[in-house]
Each structure stands twice: as structure tokens, then as C-alpha cells.
C-alpha atoms as a PDB file:
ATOM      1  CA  UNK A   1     -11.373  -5.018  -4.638  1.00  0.00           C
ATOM      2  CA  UNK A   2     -14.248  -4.752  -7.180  1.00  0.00           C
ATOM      3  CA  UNK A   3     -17.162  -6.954  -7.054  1.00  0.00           C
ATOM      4  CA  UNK A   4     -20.480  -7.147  -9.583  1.00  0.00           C
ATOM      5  CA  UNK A   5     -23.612  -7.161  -7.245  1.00  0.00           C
ATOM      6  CA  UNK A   6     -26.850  -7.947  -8.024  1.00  0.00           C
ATOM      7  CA  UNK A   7     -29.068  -4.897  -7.142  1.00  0.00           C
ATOM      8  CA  UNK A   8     -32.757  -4.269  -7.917  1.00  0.00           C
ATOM      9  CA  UNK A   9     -34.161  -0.952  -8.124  1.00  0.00           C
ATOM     10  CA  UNK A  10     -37.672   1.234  -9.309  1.00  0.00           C
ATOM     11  CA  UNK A  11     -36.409   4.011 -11.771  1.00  0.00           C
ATOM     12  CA  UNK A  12     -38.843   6.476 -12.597  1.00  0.00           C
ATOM     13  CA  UNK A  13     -38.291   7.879 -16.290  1.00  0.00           C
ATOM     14  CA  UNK A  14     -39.640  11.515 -16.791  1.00  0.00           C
ATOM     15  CA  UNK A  15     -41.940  12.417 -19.762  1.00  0.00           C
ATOM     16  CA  UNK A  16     -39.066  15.027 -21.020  1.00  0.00           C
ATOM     17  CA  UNK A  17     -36.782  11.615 -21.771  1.00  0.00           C
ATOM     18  CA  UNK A  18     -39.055   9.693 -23.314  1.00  0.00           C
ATOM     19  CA  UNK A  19     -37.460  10.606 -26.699  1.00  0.00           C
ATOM     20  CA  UNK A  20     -34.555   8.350 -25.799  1.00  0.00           C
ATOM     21  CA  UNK A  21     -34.503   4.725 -25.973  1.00  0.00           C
ATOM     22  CA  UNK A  22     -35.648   3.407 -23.168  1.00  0.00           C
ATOM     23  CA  UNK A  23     -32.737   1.485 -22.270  1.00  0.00           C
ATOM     24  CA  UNK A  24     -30.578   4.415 -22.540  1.00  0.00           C
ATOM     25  CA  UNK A  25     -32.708   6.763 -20.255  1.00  0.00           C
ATOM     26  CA  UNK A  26     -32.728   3.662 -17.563  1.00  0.00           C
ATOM     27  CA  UNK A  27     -29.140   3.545 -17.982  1.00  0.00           C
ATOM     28  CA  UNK A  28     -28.981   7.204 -17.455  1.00  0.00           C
ATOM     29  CA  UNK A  29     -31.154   7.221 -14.221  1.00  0.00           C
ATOM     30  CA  UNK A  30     -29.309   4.135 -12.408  1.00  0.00           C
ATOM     31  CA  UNK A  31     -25.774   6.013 -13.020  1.00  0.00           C
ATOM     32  CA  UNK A  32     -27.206   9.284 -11.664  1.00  0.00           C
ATOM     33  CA  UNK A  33     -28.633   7.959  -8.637  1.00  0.00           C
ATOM     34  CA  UNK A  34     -25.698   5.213  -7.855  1.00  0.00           C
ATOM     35  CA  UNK A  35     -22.314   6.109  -9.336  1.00  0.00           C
ATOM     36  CA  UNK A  36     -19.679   7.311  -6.196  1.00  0.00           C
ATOM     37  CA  UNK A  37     -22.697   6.675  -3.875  1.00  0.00           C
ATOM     38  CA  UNK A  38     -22.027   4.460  -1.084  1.00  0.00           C
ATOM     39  CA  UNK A  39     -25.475   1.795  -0.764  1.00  0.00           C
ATOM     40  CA  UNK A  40     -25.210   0.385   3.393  1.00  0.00           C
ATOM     41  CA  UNK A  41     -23.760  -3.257   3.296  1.00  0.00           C
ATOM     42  CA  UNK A  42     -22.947  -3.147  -0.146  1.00  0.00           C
ATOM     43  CA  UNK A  43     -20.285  -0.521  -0.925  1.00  0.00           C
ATOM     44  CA  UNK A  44     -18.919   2.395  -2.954  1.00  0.00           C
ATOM     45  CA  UNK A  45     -21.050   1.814  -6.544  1.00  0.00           C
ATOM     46  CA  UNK A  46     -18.862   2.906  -8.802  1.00  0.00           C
ATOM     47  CA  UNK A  47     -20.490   2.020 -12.545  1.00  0.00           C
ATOM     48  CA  UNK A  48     -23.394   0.039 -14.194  1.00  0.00           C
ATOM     49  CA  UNK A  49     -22.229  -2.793 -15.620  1.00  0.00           C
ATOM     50  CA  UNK A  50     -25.629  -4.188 -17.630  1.00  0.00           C
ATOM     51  CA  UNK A  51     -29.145  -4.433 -17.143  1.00  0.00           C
ATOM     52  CA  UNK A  52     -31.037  -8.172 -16.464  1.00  0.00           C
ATOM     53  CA  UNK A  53     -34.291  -7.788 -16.706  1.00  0.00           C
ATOM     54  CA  UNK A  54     -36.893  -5.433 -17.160  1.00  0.00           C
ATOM     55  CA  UNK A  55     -40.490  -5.685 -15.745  1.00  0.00           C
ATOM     56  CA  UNK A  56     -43.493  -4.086 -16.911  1.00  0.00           C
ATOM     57  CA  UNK A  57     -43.711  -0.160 -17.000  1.00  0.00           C
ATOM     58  CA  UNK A  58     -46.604   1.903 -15.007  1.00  0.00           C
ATOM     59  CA  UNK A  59     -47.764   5.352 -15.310  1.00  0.00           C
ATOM     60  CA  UNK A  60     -49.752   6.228 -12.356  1.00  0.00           C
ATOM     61  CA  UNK A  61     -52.052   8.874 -11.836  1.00  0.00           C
ATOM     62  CA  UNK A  62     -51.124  12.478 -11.579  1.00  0.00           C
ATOM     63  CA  UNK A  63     -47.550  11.491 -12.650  1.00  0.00           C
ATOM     64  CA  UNK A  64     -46.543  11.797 -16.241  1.00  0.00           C
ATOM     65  CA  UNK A  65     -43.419   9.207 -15.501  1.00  0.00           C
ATOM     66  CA  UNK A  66     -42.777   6.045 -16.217  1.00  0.00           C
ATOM     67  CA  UNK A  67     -42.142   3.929 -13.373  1.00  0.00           C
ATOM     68  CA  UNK A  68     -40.313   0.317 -14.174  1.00  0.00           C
ATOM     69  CA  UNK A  69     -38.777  -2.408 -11.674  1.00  0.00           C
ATOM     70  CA  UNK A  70     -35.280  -2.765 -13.030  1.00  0.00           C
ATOM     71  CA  UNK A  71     -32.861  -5.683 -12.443  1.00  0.00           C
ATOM     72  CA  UNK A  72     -29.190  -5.094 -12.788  1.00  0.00           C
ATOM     73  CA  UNK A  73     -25.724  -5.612 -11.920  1.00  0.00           C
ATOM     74  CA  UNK A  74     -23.454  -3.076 -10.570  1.00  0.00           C
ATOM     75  CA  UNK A  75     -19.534  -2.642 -10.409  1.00  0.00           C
ATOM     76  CA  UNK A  76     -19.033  -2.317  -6.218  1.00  0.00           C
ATOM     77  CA  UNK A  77     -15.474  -1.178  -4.776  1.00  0.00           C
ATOM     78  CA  UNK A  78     -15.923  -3.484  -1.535  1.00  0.00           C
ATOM     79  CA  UNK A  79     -12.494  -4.675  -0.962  1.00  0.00           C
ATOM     80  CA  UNK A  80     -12.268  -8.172   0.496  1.00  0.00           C
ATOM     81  CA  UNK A  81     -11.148  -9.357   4.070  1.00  0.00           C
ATOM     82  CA  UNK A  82      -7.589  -9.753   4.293  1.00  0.00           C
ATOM     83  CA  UNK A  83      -6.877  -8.492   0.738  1.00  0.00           C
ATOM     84  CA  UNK A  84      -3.320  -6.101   0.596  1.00  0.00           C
ATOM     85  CA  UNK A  85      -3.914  -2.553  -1.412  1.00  0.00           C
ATOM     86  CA  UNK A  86      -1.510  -0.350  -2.436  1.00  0.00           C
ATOM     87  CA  UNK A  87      -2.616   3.519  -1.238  1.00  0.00           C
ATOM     88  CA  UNK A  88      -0.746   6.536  -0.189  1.00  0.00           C
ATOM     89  CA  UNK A  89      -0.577   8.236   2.972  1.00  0.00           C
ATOM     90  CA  UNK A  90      -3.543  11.356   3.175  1.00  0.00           C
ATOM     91  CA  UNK A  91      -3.020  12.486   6.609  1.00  0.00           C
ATOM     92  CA  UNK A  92      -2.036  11.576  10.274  1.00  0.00           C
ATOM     93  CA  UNK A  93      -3.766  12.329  13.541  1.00  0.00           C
ATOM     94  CA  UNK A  94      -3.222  10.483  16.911  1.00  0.00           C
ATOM     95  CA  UNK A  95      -5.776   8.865  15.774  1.00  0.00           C
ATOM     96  CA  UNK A  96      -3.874   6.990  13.396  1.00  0.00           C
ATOM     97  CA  UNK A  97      -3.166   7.230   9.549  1.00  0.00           C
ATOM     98  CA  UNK A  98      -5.773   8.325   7.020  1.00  0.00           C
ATOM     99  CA  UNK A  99      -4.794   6.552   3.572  1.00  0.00           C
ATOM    100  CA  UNK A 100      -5.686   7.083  -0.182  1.00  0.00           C
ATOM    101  CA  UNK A 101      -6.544   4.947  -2.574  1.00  0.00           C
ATOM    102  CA  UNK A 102      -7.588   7.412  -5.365  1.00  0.00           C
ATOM    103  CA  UNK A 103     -11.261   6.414  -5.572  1.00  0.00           C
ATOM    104  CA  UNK A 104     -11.552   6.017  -2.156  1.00  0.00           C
ATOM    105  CA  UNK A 105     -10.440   8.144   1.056  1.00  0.00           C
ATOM    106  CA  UNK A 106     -11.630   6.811   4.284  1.00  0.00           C
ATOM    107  CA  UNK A 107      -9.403   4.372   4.765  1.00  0.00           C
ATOM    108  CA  UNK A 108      -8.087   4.652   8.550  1.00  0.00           C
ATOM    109  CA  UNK A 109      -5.020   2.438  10.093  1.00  0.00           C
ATOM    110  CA  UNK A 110      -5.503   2.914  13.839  1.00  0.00           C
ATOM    111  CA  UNK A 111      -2.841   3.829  16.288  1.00  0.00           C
ATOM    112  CA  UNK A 112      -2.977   0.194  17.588  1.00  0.00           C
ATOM    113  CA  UNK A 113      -2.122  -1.283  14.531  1.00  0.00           C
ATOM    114  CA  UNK A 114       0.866   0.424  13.519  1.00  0.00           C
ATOM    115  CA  UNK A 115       4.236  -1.596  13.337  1.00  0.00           C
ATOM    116  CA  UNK A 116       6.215  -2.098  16.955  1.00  0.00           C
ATOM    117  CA  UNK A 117       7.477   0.854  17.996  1.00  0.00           C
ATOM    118  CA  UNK A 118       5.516   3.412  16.806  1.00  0.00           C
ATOM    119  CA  UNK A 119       4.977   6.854  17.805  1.00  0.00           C
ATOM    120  CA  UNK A 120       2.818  10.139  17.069  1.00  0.00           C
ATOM    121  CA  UNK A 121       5.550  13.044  16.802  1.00  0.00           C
ATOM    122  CA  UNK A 122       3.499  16.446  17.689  1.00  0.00           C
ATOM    123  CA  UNK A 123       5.436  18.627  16.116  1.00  0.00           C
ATOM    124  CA  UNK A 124       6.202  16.869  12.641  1.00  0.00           C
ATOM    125  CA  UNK A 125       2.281  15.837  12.442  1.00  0.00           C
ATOM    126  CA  UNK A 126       3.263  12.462  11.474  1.00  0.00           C
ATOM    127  CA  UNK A 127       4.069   9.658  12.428  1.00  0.00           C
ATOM    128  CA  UNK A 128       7.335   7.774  12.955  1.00  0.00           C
ATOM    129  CA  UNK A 129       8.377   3.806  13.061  1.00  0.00           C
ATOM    130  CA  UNK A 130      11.323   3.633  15.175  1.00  0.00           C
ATOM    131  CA  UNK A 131      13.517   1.309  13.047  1.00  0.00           C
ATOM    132  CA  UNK A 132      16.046  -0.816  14.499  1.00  0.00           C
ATOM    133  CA  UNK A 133      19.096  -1.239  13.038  1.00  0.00           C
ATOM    134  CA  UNK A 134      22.967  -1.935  13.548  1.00  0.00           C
ATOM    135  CA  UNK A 135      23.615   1.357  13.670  1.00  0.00           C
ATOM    136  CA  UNK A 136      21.073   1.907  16.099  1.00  0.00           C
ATOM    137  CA  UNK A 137      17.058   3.339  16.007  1.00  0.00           C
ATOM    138  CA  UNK A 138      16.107   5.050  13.688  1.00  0.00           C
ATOM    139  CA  UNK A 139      12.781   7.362  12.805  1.00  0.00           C
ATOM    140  CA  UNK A 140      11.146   6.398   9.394  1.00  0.00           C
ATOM    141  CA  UNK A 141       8.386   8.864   9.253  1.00  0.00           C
ATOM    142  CA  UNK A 142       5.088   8.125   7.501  1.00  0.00           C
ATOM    143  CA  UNK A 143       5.326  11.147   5.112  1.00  0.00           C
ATOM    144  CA  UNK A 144       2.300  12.915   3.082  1.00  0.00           C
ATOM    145  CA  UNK A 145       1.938  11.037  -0.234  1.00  0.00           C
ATOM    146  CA  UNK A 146       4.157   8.446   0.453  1.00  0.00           C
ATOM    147  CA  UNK A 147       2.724   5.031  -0.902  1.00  0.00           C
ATOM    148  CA  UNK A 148       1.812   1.956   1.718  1.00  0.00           C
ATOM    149  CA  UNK A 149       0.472  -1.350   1.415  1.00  0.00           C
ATOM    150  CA  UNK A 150      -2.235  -2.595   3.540  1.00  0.00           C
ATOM    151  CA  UNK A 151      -4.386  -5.474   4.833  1.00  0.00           C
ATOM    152  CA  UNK A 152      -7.589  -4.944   5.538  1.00  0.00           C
ATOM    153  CA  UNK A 153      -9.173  -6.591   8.499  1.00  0.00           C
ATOM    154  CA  UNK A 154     -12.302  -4.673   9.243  1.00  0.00           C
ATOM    155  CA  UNK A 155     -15.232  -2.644   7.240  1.00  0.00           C
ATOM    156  CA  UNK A 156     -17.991  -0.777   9.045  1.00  0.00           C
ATOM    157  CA  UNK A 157     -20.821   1.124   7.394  1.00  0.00           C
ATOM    158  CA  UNK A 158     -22.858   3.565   8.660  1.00  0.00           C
ATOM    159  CA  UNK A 159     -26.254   4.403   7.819  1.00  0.00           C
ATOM    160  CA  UNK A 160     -26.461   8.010   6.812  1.00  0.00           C
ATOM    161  CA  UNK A 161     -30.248   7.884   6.188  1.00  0.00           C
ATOM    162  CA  UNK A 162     -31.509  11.404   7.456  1.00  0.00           C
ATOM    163  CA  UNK A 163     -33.814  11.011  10.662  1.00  0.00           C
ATOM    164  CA  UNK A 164     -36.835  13.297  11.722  1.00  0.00           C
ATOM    165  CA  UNK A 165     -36.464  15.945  14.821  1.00  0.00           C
ATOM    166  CA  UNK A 166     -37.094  14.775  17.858  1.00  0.00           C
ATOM    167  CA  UNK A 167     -38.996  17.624  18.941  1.00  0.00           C
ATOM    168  CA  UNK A 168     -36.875  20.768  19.841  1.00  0.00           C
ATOM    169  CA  UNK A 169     -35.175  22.943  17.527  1.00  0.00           C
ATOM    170  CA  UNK A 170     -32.010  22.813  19.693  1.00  0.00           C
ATOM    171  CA  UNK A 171     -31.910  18.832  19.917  1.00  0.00           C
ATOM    172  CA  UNK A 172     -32.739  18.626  16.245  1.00  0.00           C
ATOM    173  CA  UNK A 173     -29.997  21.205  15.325  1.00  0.00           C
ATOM    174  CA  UNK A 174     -27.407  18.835  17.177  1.00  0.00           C
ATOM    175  CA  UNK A 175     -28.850  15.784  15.310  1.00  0.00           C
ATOM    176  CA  UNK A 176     -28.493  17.128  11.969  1.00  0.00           C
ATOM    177  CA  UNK A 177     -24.826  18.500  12.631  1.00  0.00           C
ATOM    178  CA  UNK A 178     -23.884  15.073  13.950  1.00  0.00           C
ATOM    179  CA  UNK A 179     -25.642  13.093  11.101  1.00  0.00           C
ATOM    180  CA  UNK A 180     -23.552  15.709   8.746  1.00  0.00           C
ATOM    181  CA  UNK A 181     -20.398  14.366  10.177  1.00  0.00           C
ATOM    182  CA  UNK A 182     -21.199  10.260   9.081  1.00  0.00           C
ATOM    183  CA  UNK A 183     -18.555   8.921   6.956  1.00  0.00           C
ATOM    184  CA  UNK A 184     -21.126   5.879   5.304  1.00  0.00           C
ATOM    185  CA  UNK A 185     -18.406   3.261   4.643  1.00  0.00           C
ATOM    186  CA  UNK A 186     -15.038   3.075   6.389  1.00  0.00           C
ATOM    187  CA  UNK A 187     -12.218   0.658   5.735  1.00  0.00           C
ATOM    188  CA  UNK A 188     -10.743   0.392   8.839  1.00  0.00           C
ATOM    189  CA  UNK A 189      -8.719  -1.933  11.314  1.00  0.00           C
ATOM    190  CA  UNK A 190      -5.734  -2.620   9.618  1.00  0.00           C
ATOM    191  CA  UNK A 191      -3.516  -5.180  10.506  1.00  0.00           C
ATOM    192  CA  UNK A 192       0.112  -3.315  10.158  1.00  0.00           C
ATOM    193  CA  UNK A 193       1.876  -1.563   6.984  1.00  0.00           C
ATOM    194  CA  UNK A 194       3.864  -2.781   4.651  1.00  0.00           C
ATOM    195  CA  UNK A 195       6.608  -1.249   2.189  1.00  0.00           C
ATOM    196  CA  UNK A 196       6.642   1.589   4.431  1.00  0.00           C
ATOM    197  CA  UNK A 197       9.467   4.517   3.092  1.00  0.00           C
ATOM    198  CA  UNK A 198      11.021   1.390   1.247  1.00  0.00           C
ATOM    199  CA  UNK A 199      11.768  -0.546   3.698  1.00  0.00           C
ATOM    200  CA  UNK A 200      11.648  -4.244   2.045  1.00  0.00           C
ATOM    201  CA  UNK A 201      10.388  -6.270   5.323  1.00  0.00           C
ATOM    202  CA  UNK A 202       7.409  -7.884   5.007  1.00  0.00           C
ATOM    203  CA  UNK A 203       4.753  -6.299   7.908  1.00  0.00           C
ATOM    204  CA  UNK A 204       1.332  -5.922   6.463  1.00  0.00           C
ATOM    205  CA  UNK A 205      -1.045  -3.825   7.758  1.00  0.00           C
END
């Protein structure tokens, strides 16, 4: 679920800091600019776990800062293919269910992958696996909150990086509204739930 990446970055150290130690104000600056930020291919930084090396520091002209080539390793939520997670159930559309894991919400099991038979009830907002049993079927709706375990099959990122107008204020208006709308990093592509309302058979999704 977690990995330690590898990560190099330039972190610019204001004039007003320079009372810290220096390791402590680069420390400072790589949290604020990475922790619960998603970086495309990589995934959801969550802390910095310690600093490798530092190169040589710069001050350039007309800029009071310090300006140093940092290389460091970062704590990454990036979960990997085919690993199970335990979550709880956020919302459903007919899209499919929208899971929880606590530090991370876009987690999507798509209608497709839901166990056999499955349906979207319209009026409950949720949706229902239609258990078989001796007595007969029954509904075992996926309720708010409830916890399920997952596979996960498929990641997609997205990158969010803001682009320039393309030269009317309408088109450019529609651009940033649908660039506003980006989820960065999306576990989706599930393969099937598991544990679903405690029921004890093994179907993973």
C-alpha cells in the first residue's frame, strides 16, 4: 500500500527562514509542497521520510532565496496490483460504488465488476447483491459505511496541470470548469468485493 520513492526536487528557502537550520527549513518546504498532494505516476505523497543528499546552494540575482537541489525519499500511498484493502462503502451511483479508505477517497468499483447478480435499486440509492440461498434470493444491500474488501486491478492518473486559453473567453471558461472537475489519481477497476454485509464467501473485488 505504501511505498518509499526516490524523488528529486529544487526547494527554494526564503531569507525570513534562514534562522532555522537548514535541514529543518528544507524539511519544512518538501512537506508543504508534497504532503496529501498527488505527483502523476507516482501517487498520493503522504510524508517525508529523510533527506539523501544535498547539492550546493545558489542565490541568484534579484532573489534573496536560497535555491538547493534536494535528494530525498518520500512515503507514497500507491497501492499495488492485485493487493486486497479493507475500505468502507462512501457512496453509490449507477456508476458503481465509491469506497473509503480513510486517507484516500477515489476509489471506484464499477458496475461491471460487482458480484453476479447485481443490481442498482433507484429508490434505496444503493446497491443490492441478490444472494442465493435455500431459502431463496435474497437482497444484501451495499449500505453507507459498511466495510468491504477489495482487489485492485487498475490505477489511472490524470494530469491536472492547468493549461492556457485557447483563445475565447467562452472556450476557456469551459476548459477551466472541466479541468476543475479532474480527480488526479483514481483506484479503479476492481475485480469483485469481498466480505460484503458479512457474508464469509470468498469473492474479491
Amino acid at each position: 500500500m505504501f511505498v518509499l520513492t526516490e524523488m528529486k526536487d529544487t526547494v527554494r528557502i526564503p531569507p525570513w527562514l534562514f534562522h532555522i537550520k537548514f535541514n529543518d527549513a528544507v524539511i519544512e518546504a518538501l512537506n508543504k509542497k508534497l504532503a496529501n498532494k498527488v505527483v502523476h505516476n507516482v501517487g498520493l505523497c503522504i510524508a517525508l521520510w529523510d533527506i539523501t543528499k544535498l547539492e550546493d546552494s545558489y542565490i541568484f540575482p534579484g532573489d534573496g532565496a536560497s535555491h538547493t537541489v534536494v535528494h530525498f525519499r518520500y512515503v507514497v500511498f500507491r497501492p499495488f496490483m492485485d493487493e486486497i484493502l479493507t475500505g468502507k462503502t462512501k457512496s453509490c451511483s449507477k456508476e458503481g460504488v465509491h469506497v473509503s479508505i480513510g486517507i484516500f477517497d477515489d476509489i471506484l468499483i464499477p458496475a461491471d465488476a460487482m458480484p453476479h447478480p447485481s443490481r442498482f435499486d433507484d429508490k434505496e440509492q444503493l446497491w443490492a447483491w441478490e444472494y442465493e440461498t435455500d431459502d431463496g434470493k435474497h437482497d444484501l444491500f451495499m449500505d453507507i459505511g459498511e466495510e468491504i474488501r477489495f482487489r485492485v486491478v487498475d490505477e489511472v492518473f490524470v494530469d491536472t496541470t492547468p493549461t492556457g486559453p485557447d483563445g475565447t473567453a467562452n472556450q476557456s471558461s469551459e476548459i477551466k470548469d472541466t479541468e476543475t472537475k479532474k480527480t488526479p489519481y483514481t483506484i479503479v477497476k476492481i475485480s469483485n468485493i469481498s466480505a460484503i454485509l458479512g457474508v464469509s464467501s470468498m469473492i474479491l473485488s
